[in-house]
C-alpha atoms as a PDB file:
ATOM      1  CA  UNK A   1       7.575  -8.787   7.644  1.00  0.00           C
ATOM      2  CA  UNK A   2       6.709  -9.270   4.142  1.00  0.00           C
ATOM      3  CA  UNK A   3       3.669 -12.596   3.520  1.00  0.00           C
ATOM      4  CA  UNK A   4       6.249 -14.670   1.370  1.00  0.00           C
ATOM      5  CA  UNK A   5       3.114 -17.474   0.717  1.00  0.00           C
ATOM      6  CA  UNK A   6       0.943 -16.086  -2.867  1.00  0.00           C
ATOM      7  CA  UNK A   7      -2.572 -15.077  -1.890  1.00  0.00           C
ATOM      8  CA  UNK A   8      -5.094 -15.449  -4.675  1.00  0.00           C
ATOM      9  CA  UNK A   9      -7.019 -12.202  -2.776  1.00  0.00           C
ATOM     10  CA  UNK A  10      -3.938 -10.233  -2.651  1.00  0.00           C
ATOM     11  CA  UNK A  11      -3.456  -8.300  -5.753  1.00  0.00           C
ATOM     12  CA  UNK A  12       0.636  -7.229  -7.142  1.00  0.00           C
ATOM     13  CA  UNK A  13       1.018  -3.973  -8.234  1.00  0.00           C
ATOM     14  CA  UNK A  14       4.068  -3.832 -10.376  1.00  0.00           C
ATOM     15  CA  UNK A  15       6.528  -0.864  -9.847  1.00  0.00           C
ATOM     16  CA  UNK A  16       9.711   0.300 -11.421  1.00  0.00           C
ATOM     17  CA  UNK A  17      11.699   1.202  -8.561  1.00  0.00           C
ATOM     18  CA  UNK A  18      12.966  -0.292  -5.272  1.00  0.00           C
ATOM     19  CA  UNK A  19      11.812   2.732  -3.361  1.00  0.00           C
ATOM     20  CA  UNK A  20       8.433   3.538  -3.213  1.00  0.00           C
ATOM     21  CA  UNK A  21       6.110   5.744  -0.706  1.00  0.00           C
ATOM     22  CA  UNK A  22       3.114   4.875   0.584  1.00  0.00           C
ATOM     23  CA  UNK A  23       1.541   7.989  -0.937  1.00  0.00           C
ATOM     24  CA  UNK A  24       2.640   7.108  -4.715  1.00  0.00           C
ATOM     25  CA  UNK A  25       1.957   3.349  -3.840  1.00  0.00           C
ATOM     26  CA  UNK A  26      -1.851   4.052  -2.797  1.00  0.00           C
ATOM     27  CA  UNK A  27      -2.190   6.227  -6.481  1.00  0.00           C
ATOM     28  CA  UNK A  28      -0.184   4.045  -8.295  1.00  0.00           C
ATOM     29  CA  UNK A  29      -2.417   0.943  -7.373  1.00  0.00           C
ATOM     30  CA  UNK A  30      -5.773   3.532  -8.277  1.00  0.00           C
ATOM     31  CA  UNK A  31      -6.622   2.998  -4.196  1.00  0.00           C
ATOM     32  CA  UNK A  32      -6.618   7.039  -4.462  1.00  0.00           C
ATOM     33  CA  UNK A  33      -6.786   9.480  -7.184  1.00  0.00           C
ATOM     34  CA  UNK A  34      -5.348  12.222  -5.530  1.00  0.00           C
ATOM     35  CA  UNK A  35      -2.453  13.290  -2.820  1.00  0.00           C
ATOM     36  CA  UNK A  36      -5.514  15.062  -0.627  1.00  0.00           C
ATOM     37  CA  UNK A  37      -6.800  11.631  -0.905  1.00  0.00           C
ATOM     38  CA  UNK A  38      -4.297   9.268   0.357  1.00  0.00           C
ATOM     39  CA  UNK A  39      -3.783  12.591   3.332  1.00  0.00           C
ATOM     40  CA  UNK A  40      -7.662  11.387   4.200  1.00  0.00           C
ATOM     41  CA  UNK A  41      -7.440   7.670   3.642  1.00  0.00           C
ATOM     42  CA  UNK A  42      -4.624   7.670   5.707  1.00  0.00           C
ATOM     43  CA  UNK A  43      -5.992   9.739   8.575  1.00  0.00           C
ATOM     44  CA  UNK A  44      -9.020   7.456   8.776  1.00  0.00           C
ATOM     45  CA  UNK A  45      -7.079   4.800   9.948  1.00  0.00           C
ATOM     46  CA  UNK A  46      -8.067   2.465   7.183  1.00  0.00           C
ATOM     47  CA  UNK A  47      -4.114   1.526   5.617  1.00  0.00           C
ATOM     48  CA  UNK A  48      -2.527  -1.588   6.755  1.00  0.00           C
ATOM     49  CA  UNK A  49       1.277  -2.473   6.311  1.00  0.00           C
ATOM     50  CA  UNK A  50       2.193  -5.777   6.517  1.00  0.00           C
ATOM     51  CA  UNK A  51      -0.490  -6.107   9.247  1.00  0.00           C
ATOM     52  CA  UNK A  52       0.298  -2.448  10.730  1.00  0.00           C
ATOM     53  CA  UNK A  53      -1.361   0.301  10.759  1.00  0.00           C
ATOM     54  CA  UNK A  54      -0.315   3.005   8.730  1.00  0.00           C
ATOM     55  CA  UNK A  55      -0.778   6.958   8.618  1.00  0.00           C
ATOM     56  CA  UNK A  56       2.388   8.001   7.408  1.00  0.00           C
ATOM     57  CA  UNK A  57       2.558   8.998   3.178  1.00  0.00           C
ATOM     58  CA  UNK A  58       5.577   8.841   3.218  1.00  0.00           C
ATOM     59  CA  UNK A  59       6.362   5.248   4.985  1.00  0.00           C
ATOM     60  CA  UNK A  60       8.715   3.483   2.817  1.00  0.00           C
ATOM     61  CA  UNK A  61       7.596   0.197   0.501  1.00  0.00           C
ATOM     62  CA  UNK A  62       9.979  -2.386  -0.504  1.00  0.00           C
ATOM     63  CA  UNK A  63       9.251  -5.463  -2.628  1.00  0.00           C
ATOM     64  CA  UNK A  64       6.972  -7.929  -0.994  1.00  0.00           C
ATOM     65  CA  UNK A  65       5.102  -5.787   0.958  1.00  0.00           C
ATOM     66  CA  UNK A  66       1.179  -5.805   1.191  1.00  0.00           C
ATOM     67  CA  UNK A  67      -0.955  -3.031   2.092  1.00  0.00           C
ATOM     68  CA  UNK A  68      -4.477  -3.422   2.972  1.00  0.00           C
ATOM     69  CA  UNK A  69      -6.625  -0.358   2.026  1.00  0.00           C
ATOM     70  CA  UNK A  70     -10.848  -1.049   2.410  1.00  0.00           C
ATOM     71  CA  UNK A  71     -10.930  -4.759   2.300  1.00  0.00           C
ATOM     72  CA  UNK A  72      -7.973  -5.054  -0.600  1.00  0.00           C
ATOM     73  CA  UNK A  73      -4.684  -6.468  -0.338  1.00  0.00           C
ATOM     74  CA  UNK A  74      -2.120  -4.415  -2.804  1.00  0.00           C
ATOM     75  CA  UNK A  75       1.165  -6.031  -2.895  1.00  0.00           C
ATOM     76  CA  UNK A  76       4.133  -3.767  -4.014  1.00  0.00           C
ATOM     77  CA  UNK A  77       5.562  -6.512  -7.075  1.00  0.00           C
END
């Protein structure tokens, strides 16, 4: 579930729709630059959903939710 408390580390990455992949999500927020490298980032083991890991690109986001990629906390705004 979703941090609803602001975090002054956690960044908000604003988006334009309600439905957003992972895969976009990590590009969109400049984590990656490219879809081979969200495939590796993800197979590393180093994503974080809302506290879980994460390997699959196409995991749906919704509003509210952080992911944690090397140390950074991205939330989907």
């Amino acid at each position: 579930m979703p941090d609803p408390t602001p975090d002054p580390a956690t960044r908000d990455v604003p988006t334009t729709s309600d439905g957003l992949r992972l895969g976009q999500f990590l590009k969109l927020a400049d984590a990656v630059d490219t879809g081979g490298g969200v495939r590796e980032l993800l197979a590393s083991g180093a994503v974080t959903v809302n506290g879980e890991p994460e390997q699959r690109r196409g995991r749906q986001l919704r509003r509210g939710d952080v992911v944690e990629v090397g140390g950074r906390r991205l939330r989907v705004a």
